[in-house]
PDB file of N, CA and C in Angstrom:
ATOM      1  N   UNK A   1      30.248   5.422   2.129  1.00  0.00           N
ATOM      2  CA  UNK A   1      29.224   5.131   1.161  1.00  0.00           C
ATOM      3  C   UNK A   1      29.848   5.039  -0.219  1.00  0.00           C
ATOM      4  N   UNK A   2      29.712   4.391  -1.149  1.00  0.00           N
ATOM      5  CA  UNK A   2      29.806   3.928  -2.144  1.00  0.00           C
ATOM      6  C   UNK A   2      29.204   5.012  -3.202  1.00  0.00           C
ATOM      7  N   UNK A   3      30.008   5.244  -4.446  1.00  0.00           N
ATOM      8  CA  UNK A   3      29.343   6.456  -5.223  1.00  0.00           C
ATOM      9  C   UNK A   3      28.146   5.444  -5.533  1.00  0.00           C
ATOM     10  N   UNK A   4      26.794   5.763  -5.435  1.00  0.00           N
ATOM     11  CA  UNK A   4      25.302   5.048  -5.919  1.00  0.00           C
ATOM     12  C   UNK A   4      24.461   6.698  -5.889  1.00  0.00           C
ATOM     13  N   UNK A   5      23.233   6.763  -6.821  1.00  0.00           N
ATOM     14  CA  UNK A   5      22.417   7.233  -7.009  1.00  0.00           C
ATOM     15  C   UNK A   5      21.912   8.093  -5.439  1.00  0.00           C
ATOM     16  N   UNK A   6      21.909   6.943  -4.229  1.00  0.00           N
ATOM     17  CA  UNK A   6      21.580   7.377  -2.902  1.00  0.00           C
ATOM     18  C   UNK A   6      22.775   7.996  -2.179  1.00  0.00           C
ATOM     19  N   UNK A   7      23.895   8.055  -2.570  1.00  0.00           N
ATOM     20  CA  UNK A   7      25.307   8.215  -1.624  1.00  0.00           C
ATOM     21  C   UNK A   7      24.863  10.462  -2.667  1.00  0.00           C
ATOM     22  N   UNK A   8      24.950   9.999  -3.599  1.00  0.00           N
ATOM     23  CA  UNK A   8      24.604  11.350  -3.763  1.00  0.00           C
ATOM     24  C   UNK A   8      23.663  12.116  -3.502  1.00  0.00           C
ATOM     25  N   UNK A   9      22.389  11.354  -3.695  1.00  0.00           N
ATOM     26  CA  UNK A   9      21.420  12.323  -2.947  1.00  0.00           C
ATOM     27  C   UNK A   9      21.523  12.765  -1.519  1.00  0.00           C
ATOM     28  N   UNK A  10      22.204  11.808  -0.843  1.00  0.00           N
ATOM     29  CA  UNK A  10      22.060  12.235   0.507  1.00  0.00           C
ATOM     30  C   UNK A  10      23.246  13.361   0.536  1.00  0.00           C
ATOM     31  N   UNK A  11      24.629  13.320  -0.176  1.00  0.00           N
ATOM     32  CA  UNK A  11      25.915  14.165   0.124  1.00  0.00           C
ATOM     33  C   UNK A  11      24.783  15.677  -0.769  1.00  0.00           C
ATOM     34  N   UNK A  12      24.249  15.398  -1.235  1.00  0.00           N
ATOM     35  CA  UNK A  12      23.569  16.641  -1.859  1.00  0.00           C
ATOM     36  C   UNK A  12      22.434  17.660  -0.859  1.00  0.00           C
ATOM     37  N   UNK A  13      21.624  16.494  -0.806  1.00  0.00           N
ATOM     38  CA  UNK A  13      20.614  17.278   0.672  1.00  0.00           C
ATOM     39  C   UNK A  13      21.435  17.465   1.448  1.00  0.00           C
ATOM     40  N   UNK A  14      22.499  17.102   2.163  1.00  0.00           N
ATOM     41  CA  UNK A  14      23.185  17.118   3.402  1.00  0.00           C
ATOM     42  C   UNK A  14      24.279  18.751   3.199  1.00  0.00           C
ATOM     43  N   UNK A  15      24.540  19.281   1.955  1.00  0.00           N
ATOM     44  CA  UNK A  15      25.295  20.131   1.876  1.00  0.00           C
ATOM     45  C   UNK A  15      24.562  21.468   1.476  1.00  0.00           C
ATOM     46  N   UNK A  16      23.125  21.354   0.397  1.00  0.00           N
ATOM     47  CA  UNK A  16      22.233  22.292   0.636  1.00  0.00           C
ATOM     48  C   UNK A  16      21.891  22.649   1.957  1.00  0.00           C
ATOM     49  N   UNK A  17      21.448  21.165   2.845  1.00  0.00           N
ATOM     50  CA  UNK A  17      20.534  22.150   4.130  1.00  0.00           C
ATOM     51  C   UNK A  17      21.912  22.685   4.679  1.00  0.00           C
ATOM     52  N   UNK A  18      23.186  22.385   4.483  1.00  0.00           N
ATOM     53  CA  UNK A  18      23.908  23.368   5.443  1.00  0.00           C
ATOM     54  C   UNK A  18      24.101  24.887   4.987  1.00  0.00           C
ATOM     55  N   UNK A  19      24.199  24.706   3.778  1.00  0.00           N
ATOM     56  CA  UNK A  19      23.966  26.095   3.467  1.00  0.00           C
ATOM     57  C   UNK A  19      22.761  26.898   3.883  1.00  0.00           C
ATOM     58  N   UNK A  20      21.567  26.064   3.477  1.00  0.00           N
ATOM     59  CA  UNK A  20      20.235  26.696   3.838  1.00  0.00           C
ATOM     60  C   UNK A  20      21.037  27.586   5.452  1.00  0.00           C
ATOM     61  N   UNK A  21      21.014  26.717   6.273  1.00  0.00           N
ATOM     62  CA  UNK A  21      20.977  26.977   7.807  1.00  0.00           C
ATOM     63  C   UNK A  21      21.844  27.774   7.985  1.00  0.00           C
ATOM     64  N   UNK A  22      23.142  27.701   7.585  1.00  0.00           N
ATOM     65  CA  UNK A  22      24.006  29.184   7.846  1.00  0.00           C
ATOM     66  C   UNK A  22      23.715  30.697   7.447  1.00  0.00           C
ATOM     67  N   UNK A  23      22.946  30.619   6.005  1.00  0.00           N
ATOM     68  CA  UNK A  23      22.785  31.629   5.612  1.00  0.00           C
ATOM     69  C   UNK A  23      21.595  32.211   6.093  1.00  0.00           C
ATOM     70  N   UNK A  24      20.678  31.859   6.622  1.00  0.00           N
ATOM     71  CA  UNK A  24      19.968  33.118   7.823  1.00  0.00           C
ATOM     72  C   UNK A  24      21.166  33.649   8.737  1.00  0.00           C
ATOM     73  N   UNK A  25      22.128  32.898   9.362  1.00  0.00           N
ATOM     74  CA  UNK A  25      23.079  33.579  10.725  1.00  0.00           C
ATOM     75  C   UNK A  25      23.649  34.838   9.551  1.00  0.00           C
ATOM     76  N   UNK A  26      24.556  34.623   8.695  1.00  0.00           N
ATOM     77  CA  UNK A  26      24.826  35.043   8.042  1.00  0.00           C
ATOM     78  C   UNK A  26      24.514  36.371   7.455  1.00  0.00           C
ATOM     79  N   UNK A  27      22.857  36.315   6.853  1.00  0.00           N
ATOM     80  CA  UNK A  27      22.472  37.572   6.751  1.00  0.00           C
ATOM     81  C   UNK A  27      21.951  38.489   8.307  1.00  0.00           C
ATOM     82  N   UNK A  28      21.694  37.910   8.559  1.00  0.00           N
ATOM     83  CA  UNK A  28      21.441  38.459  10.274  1.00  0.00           C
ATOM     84  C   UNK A  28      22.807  39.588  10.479  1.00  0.00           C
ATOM     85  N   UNK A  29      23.486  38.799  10.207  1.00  0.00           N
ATOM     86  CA  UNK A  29      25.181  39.555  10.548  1.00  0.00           C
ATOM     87  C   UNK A  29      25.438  40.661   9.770  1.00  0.00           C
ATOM     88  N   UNK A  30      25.473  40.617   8.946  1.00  0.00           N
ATOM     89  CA  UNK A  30      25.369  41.350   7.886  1.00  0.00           C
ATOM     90  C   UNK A  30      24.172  42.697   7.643  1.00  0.00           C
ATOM     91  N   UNK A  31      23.387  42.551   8.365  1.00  0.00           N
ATOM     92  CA  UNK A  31      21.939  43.479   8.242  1.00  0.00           C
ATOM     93  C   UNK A  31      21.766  44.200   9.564  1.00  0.00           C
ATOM     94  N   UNK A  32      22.657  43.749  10.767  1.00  0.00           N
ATOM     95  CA  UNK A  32      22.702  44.256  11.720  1.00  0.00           C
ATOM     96  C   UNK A  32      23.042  45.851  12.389  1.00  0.00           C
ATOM     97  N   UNK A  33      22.083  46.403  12.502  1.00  0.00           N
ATOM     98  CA  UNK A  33      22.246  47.539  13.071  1.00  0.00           C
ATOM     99  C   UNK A  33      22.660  48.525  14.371  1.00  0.00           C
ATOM    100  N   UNK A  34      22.696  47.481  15.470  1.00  0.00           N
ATOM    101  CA  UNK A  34      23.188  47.997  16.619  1.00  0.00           C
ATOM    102  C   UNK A  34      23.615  47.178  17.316  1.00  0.00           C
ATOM    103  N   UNK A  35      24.532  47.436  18.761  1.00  0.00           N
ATOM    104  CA  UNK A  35      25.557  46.253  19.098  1.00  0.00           C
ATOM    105  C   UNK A  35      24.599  44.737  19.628  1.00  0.00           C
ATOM    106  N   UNK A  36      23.513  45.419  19.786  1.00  0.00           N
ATOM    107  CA  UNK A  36      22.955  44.212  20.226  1.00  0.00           C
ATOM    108  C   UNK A  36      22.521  43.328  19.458  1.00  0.00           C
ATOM    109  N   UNK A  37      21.731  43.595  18.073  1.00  0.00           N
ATOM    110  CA  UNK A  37      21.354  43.046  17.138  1.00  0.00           C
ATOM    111  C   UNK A  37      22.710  41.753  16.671  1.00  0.00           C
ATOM    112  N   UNK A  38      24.064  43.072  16.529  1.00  0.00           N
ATOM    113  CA  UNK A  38      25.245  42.294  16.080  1.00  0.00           C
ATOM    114  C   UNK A  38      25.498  40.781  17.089  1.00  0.00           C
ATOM    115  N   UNK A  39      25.727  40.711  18.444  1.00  0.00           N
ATOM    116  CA  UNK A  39      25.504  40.436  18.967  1.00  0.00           C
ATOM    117  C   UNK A  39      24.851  39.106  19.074  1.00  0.00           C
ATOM    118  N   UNK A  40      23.587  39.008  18.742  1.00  0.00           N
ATOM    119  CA  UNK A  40      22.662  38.530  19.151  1.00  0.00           C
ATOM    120  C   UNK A  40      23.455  37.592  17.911  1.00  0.00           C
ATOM    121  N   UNK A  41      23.458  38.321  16.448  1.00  0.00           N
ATOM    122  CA  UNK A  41      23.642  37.293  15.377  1.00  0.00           C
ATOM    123  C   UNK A  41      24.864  36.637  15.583  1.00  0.00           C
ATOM    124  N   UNK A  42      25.902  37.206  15.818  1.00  0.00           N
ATOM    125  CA  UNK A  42      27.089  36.085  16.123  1.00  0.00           C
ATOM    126  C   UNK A  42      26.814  35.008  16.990  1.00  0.00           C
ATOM    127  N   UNK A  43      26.069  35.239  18.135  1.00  0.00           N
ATOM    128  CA  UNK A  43      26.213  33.903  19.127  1.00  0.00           C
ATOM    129  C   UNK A  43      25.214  33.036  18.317  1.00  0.00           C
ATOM    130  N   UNK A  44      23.814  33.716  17.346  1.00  0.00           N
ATOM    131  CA  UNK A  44      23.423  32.726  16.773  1.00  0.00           C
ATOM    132  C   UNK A  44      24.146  32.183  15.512  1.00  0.00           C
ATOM    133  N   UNK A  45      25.361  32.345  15.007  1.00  0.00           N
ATOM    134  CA  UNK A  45      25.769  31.570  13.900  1.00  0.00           C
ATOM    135  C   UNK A  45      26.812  30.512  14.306  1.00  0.00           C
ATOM    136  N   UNK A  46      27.378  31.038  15.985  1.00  0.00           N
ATOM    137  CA  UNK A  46      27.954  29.881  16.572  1.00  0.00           C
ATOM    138  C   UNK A  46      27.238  28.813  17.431  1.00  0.00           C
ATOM    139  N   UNK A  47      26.225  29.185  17.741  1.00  0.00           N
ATOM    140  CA  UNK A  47      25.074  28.039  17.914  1.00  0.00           C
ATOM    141  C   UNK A  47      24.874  26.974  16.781  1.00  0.00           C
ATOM    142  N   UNK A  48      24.692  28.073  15.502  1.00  0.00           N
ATOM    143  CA  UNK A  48      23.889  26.711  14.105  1.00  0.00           C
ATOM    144  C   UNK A  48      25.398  26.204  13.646  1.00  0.00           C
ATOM    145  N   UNK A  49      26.688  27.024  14.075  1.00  0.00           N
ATOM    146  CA  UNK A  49      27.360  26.370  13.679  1.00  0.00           C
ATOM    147  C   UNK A  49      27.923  24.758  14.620  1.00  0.00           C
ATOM    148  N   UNK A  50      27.653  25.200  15.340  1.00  0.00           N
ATOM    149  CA  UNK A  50      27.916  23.457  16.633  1.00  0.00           C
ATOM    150  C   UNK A  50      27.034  22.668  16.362  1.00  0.00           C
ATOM    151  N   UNK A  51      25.212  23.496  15.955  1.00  0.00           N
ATOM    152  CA  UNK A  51      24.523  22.194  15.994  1.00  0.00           C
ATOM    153  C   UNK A  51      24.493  21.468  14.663  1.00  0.00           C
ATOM    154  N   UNK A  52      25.062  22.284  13.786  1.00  0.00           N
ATOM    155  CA  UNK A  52      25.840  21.580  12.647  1.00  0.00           C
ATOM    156  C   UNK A  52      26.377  20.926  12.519  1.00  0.00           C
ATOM    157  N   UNK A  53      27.837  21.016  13.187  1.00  0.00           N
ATOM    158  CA  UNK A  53      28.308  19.916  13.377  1.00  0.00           C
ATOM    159  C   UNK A  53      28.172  18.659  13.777  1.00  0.00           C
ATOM    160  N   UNK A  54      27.067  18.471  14.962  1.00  0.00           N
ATOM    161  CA  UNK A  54      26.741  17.324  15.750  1.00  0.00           C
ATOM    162  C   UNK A  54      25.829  16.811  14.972  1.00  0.00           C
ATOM    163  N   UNK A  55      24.085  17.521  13.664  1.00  0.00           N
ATOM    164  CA  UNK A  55      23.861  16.935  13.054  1.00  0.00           C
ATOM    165  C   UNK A  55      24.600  16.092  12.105  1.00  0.00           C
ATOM    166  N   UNK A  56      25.783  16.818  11.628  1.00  0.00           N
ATOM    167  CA  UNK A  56      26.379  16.474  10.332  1.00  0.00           C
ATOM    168  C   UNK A  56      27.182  14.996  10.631  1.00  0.00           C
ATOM    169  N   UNK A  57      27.810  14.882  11.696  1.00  0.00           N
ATOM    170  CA  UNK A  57      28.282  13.454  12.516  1.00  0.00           C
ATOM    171  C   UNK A  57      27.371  12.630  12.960  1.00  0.00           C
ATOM    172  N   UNK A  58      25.814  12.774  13.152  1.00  0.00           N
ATOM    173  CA  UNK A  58      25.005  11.744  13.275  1.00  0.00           C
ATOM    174  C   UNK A  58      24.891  11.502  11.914  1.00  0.00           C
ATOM    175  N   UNK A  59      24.171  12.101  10.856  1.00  0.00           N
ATOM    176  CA  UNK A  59      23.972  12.236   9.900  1.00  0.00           C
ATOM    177  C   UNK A  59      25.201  11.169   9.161  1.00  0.00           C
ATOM    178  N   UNK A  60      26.541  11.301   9.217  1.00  0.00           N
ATOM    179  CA  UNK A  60      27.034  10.416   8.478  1.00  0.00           C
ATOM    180  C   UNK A  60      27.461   9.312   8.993  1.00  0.00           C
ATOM    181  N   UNK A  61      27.200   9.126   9.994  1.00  0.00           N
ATOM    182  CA  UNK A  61      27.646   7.713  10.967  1.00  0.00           C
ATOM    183  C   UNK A  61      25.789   7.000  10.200  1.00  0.00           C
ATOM    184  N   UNK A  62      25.447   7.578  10.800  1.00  0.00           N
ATOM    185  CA  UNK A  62      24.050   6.540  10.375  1.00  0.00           C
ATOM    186  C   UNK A  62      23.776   6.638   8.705  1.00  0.00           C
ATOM    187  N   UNK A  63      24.627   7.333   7.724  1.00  0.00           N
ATOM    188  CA  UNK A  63      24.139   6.764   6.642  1.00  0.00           C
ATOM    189  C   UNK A  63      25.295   5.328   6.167  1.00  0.00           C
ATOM    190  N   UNK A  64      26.701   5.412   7.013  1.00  0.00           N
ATOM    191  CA  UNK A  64      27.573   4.308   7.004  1.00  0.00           C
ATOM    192  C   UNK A  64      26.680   3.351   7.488  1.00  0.00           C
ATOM    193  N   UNK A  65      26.459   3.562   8.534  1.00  0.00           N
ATOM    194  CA  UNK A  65      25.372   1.679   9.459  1.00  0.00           C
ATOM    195  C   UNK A  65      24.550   1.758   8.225  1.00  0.00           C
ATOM    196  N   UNK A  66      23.498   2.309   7.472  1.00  0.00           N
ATOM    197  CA  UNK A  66      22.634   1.949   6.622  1.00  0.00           C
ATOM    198  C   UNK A  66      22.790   1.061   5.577  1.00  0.00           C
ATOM    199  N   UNK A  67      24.201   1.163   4.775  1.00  0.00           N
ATOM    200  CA  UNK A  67      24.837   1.035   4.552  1.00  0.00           C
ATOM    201  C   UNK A  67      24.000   1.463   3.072  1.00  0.00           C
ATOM    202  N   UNK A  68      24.843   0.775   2.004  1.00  0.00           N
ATOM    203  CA  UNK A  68      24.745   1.106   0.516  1.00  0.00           C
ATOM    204  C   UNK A  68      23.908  -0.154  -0.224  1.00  0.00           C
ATOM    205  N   UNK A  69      22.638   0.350  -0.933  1.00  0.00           N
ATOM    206  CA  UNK A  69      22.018  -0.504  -2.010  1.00  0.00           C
ATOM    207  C   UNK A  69      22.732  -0.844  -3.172  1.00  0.00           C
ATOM    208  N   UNK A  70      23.264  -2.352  -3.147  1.00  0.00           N
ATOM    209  CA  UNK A  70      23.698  -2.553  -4.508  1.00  0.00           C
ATOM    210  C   UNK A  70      22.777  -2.727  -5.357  1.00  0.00           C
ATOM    211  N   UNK A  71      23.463  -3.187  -6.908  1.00  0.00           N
ATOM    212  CA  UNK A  71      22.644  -3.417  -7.986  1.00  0.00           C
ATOM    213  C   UNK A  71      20.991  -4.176  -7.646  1.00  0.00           C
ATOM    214  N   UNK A  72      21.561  -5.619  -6.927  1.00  0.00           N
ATOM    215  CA  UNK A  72      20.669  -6.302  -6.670  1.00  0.00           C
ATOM    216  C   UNK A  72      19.860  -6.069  -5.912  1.00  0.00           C
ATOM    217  N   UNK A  73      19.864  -5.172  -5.025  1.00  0.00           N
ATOM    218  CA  UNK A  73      19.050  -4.564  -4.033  1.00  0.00           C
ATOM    219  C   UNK A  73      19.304  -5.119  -2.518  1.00  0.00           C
ATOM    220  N   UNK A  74      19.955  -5.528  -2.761  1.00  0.00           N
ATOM    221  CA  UNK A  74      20.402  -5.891  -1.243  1.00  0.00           C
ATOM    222  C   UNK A  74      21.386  -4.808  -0.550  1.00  0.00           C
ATOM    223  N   UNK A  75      21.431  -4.858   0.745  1.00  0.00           N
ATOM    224  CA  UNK A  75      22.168  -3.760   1.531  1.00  0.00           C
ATOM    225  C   UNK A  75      23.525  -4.427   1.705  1.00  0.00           C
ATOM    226  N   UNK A  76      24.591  -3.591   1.598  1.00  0.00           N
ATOM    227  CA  UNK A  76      25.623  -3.640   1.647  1.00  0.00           C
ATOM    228  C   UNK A  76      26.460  -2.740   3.264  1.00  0.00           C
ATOM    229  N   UNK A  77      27.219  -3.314   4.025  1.00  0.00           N
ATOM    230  CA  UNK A  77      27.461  -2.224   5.317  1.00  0.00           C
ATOM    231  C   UNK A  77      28.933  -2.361   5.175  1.00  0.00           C
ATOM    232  N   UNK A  78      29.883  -1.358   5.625  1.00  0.00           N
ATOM    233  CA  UNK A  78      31.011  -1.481   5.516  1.00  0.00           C
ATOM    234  C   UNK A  78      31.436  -1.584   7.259  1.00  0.00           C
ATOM    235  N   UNK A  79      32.137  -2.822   7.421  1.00  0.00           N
ATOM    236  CA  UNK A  79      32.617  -2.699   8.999  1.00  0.00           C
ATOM    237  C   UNK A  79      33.891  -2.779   9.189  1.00  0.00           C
ATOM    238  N   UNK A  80      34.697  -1.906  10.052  1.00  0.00           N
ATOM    239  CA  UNK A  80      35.807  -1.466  10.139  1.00  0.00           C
ATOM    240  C   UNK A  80      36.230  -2.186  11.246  1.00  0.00           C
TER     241      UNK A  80
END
């Protein structure tokens, strides 16, 4: 994506919600009181962390196909 007004909003939402989403596993871990609790929170921060990943690779493959609004408003796609 091309630095534009939209290449940032999206690298912006796209790096908040990851934060958003880790930091419940995170405090979970952290607040945990017995082995199970502990437990429970690790396998869930390696869960949000995989399905992270697999959003984050749809997520930027389909904002490449979308491709980038130039000035004129027409769509621009980069093909490799």
């Amino acid at each position: 994506m091309k630095n534009n007004k939209t290449a940032r909003w999206f690298w912006s939402v796209l790096g908040v919600l990851n934060l958003v989403v880790v930091a419940y596993p995170v405090i979970l871990v952290r607040s945990a009181h017995s082995v199970e609790d502990n437990l429970f929170a690790v396998f869930l921060l390696m869960f949000v962390m995989f399905l992270l990943v697999l959003v984050d690779m749809v997520s930027i493959v389909m904002a490449e196909v979308i491709g980038v609004v130039r000035p004129d408003d027409k769509r621009t796609v980069t093909r490799y």
